[in-house]
Protein backbone atom coordinates (compact mmCIF):
# COMPACT_ATOMS: atom_id res chain seq x y z
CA UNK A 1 -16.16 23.69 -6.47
CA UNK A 2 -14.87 21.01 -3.92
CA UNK A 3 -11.65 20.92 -3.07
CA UNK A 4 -10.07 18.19 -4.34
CA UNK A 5 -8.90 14.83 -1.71
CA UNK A 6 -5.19 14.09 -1.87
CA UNK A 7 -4.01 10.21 -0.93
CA UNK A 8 0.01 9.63 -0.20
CA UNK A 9 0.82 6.02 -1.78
CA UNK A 10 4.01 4.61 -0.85
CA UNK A 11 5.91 2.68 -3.65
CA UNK A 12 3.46 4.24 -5.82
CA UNK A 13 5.99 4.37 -8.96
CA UNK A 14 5.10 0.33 -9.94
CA UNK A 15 3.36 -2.63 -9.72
CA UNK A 16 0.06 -1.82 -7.20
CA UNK A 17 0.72 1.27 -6.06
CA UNK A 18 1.63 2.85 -9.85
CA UNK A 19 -2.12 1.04 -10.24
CA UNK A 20 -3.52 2.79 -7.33
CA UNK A 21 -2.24 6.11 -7.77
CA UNK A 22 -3.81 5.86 -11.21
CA UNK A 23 -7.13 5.09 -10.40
CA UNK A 24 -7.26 7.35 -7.64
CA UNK A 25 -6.29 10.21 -10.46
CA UNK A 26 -8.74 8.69 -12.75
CA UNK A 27 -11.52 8.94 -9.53
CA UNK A 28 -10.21 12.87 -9.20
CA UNK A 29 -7.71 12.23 -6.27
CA UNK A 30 -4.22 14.01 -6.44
CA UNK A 31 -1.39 11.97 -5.88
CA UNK A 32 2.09 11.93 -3.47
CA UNK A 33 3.57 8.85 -4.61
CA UNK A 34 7.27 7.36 -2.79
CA UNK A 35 9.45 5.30 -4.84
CA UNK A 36 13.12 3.72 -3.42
CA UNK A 37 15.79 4.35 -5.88
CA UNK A 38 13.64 4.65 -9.70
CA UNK A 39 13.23 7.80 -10.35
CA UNK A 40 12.51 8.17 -13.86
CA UNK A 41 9.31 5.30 -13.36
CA UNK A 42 8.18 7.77 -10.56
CA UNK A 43 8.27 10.71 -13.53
CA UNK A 44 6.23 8.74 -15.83
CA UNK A 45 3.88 7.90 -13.29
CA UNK A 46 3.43 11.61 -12.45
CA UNK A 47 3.03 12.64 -15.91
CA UNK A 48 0.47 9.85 -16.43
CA UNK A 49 -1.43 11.64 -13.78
CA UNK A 50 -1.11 15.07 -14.83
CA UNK A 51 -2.47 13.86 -18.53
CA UNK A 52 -5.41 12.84 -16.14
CA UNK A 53 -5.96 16.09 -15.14
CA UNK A 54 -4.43 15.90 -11.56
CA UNK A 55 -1.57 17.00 -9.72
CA UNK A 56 1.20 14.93 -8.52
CA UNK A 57 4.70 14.97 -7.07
CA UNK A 58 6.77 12.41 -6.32
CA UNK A 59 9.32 12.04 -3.35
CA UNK A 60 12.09 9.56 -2.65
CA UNK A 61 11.52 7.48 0.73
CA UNK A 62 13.12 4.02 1.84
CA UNK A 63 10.47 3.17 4.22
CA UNK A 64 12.49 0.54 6.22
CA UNK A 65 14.51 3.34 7.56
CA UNK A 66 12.60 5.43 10.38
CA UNK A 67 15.50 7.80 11.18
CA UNK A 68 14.29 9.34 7.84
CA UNK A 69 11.03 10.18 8.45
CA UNK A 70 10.86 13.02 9.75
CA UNK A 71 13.18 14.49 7.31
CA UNK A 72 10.13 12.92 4.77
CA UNK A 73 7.46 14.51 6.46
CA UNK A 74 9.11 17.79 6.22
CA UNK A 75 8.96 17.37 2.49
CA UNK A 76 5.47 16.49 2.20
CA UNK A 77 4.43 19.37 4.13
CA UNK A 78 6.74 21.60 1.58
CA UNK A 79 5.04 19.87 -0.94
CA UNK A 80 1.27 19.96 -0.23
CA UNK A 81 2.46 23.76 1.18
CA UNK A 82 3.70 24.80 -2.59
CA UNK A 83 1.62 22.11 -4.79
CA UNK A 84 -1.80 22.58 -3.16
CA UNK A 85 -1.51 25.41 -0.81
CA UNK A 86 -2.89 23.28 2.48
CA UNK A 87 -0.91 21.77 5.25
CA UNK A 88 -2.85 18.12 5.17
CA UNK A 89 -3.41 15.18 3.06
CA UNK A 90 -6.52 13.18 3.27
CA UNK A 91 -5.49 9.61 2.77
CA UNK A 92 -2.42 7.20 3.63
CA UNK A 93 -2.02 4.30 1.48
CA UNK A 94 0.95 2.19 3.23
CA UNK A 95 2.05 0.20 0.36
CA UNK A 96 5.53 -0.17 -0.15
CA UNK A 97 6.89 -3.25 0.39
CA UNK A 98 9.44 -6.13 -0.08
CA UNK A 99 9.79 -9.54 -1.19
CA UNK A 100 12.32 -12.30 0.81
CA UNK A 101 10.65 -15.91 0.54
CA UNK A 102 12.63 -18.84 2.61
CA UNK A 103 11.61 -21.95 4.15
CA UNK A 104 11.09 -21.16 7.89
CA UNK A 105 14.08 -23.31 8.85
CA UNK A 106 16.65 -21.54 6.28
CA UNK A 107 14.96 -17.75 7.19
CA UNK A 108 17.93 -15.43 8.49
CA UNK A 109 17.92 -12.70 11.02
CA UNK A 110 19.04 -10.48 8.31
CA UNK A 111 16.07 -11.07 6.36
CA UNK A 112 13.64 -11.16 8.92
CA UNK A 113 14.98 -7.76 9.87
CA UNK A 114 14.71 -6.71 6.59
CA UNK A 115 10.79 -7.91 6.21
CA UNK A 116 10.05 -6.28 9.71
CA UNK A 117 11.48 -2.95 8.92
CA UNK A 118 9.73 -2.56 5.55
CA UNK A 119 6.39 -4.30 6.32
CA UNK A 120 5.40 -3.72 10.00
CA UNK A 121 7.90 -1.10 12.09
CA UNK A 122 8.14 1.56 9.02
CA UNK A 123 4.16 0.98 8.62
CA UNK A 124 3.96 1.57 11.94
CA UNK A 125 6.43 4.65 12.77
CA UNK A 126 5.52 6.04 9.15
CA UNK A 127 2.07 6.26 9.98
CA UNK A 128 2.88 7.60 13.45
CA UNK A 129 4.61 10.47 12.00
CA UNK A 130 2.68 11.61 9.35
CA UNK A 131 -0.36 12.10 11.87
CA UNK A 132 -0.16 15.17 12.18
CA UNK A 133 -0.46 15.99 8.64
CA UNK A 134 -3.41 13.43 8.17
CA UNK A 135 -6.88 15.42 7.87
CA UNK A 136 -10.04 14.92 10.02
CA UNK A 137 -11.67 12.97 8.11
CA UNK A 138 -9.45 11.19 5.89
CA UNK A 139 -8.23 7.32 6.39
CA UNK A 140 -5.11 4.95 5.89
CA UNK A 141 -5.42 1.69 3.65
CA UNK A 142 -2.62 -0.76 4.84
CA UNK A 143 -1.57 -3.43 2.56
CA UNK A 144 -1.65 -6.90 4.02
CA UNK A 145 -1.48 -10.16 2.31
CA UNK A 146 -3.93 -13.47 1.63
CA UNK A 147 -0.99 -15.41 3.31
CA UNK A 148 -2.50 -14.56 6.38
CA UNK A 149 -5.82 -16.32 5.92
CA UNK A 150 -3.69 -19.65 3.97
CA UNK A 151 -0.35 -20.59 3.72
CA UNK A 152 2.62 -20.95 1.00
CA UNK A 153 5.85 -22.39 2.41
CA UNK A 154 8.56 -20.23 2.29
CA UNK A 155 6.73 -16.98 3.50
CA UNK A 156 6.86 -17.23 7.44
CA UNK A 157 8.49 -14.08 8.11
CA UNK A 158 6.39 -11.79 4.98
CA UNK A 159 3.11 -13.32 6.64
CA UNK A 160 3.56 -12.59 10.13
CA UNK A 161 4.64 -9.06 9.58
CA UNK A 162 1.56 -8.46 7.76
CA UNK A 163 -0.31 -10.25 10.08
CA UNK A 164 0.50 -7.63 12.85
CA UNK A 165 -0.02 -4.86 10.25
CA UNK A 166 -3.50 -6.40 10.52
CA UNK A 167 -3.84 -5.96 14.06
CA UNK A 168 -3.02 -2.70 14.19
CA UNK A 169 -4.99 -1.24 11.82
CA UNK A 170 -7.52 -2.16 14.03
CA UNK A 171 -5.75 -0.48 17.15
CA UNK A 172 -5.70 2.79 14.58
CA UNK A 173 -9.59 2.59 13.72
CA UNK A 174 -10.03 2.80 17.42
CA UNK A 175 -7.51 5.39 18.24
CA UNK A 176 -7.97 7.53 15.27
CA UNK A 177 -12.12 7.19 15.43
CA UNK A 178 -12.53 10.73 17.23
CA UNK A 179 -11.14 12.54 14.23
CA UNK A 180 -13.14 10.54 12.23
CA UNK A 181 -10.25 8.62 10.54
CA UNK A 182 -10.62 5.08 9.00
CA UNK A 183 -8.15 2.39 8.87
CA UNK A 184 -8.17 -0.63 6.60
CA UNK A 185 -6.96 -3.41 5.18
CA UNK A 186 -6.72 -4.77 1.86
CA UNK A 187 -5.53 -8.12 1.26
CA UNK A 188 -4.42 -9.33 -1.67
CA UNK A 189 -3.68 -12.54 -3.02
CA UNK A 190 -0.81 -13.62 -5.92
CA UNK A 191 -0.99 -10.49 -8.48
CA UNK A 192 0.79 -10.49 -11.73
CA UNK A 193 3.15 -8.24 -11.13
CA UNK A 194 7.05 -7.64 -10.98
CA UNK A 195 6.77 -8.04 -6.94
CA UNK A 196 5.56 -12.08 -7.56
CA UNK A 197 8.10 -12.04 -11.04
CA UNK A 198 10.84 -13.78 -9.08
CA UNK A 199 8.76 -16.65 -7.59
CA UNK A 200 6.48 -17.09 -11.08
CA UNK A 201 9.53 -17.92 -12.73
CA UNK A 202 11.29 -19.95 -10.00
CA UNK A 203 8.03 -22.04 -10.08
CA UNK A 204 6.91 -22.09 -13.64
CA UNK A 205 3.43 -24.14 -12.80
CA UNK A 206 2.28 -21.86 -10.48
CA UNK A 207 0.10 -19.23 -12.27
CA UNK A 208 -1.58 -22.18 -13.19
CA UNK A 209 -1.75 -24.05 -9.72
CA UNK A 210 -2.93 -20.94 -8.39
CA UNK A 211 -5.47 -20.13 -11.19
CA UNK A 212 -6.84 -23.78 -10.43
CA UNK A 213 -7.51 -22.96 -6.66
CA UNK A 214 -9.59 -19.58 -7.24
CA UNK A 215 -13.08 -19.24 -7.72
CA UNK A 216 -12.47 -17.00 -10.37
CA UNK A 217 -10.09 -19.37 -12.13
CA UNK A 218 -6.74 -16.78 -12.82
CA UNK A 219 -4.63 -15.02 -10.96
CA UNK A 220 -4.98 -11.33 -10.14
CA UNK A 221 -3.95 -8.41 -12.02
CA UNK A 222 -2.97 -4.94 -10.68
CA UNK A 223 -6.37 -3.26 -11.44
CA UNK A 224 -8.10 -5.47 -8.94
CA UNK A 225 -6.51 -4.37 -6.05
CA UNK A 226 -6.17 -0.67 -7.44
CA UNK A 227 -9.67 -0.20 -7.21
CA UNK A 228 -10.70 -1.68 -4.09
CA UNK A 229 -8.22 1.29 -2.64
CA UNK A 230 -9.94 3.37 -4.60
CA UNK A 231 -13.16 2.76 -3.00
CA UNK A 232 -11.33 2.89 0.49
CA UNK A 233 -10.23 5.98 -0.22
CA UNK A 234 -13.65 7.75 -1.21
CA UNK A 235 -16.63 9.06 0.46
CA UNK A 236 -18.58 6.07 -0.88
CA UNK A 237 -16.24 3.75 2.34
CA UNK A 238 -17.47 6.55 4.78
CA UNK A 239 -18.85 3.19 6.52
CA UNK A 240 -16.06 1.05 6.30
CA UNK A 241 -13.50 0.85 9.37
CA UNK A 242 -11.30 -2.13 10.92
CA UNK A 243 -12.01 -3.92 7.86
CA UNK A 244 -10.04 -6.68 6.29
CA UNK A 245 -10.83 -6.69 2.58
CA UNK A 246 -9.16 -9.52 1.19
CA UNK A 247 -8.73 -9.49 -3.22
CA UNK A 248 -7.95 -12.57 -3.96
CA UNK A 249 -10.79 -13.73 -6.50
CA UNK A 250 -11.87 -16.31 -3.73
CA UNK A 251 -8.50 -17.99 -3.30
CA UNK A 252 -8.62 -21.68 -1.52
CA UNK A 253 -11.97 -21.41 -0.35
């Protein structure tokens, strides 16, 4: 029997990563998922997974704070030490992630801070440190954006951190290549969920606008992107490195 693969999904408890982390399970991948403050959704995603037939824990992690990750990686290795009796995981799905839209002109330091921390230095320092525990083998799917192929005023900052998340998950498929570890990207575009709730209601016209300008005439939905990590995160991507996968149903082409 093979031993089965085991993918850590930050802000896995809702919206794309509760997708991913279900699919995965569905695919026969056990599940750490992160969440920031709900704890009960992160409970009902891990019992949706164990009715799947995997196992799961769940572990509370603000990743826009790097002081705490080593205290984090301490608990995944107590976890994957009691849960699954092995001292690695085989995929990182860097996920997690925060919404602050403002005209370029109005855009605060606070915010931008706030957007950097979450989207490109705790990507960055939260991939750094769970290294070690990353198997030979495995790969990390980082979550970038189609804002960095077109442009929506008002998301300047959100962009260009993603935009260097881009850049280096390339310097990680080089770095990483001698242990055979992938790094990707998937980018998607405007998904219906409670991460794009606030700006679908502020701007009641724009499922539609954005519906108009896609090839595949509506907006996405969270399954889309869940699967395309799935893929990633399966022997079937063996192939795939430094890739920017963009899900946006053919957005402004």
């Amino acid at each position: 029997m093979s031993i089965p693969k085991i993918a850590l999904i930050t802000g896995g408890s809702r919206g794309l990563g509760q997708n991913m982390a279900l699919q995965l399970a569905a695919a026969g991948t056990d599940i750490i998922l992160t969440y920031h403050s709900r704890t009960a959704e992160a409970a009902a995603v891990v019992a949706e997974i164990e009715a799947l037939g995997r196992k799961a824990v769940a572990l509370p992690l603000d990743t826009g704070k790097v002081a705490s990750f080593e205290a984090f990686a301490q608990a995944v290795t107590e976890k994957l030490q009691q849960t699954w009796g092995r001292d690695t995981l085989d995929y990182l799905v860097n996920n997690a992630g925060i919404d602050s839209a403002a005209p370029f002109a109005a855009t605060t330091e606070e915010n931008f801070d706030r957007l950097l921390n979450v989207h490109f230095k705790g990507v960055f320092f939260l991939t750094q440190t769970l290294l070690p525990l990353l198997a030979d083998g495995g790969g990390v799917v980082n979550l970038s954006t189609g804002l960095t192929r077109f442009t929506t005023p008002g998301y300047a900052a959100y962009a260009s951190m993603k935009g260097a998340v881009e850049i280096f998950t390339k310097y990680l498929a080089k770095e990483l290549g001698s242990r055979g570890i992938r790094a990707n990207i998937v980018a998607p575009g405007i998904v219906k969920t409670d991460f794009t709730a606030a700006a679908r209601t502020a701007h009641p016209q724009l499922e539609a606008y954005m519906s108009g300008n896609t090839a595949l005439g509506r907006i996405g939905e969270p399954g889309d992107i869940g699967g395309v990590v799935t893929f990633l995160c399966s022997d079937a991507a063996r192939w795939v490195n430094a890739q920017r996968i963009e899900a946006s149903g053919g957005y402004s082409l």
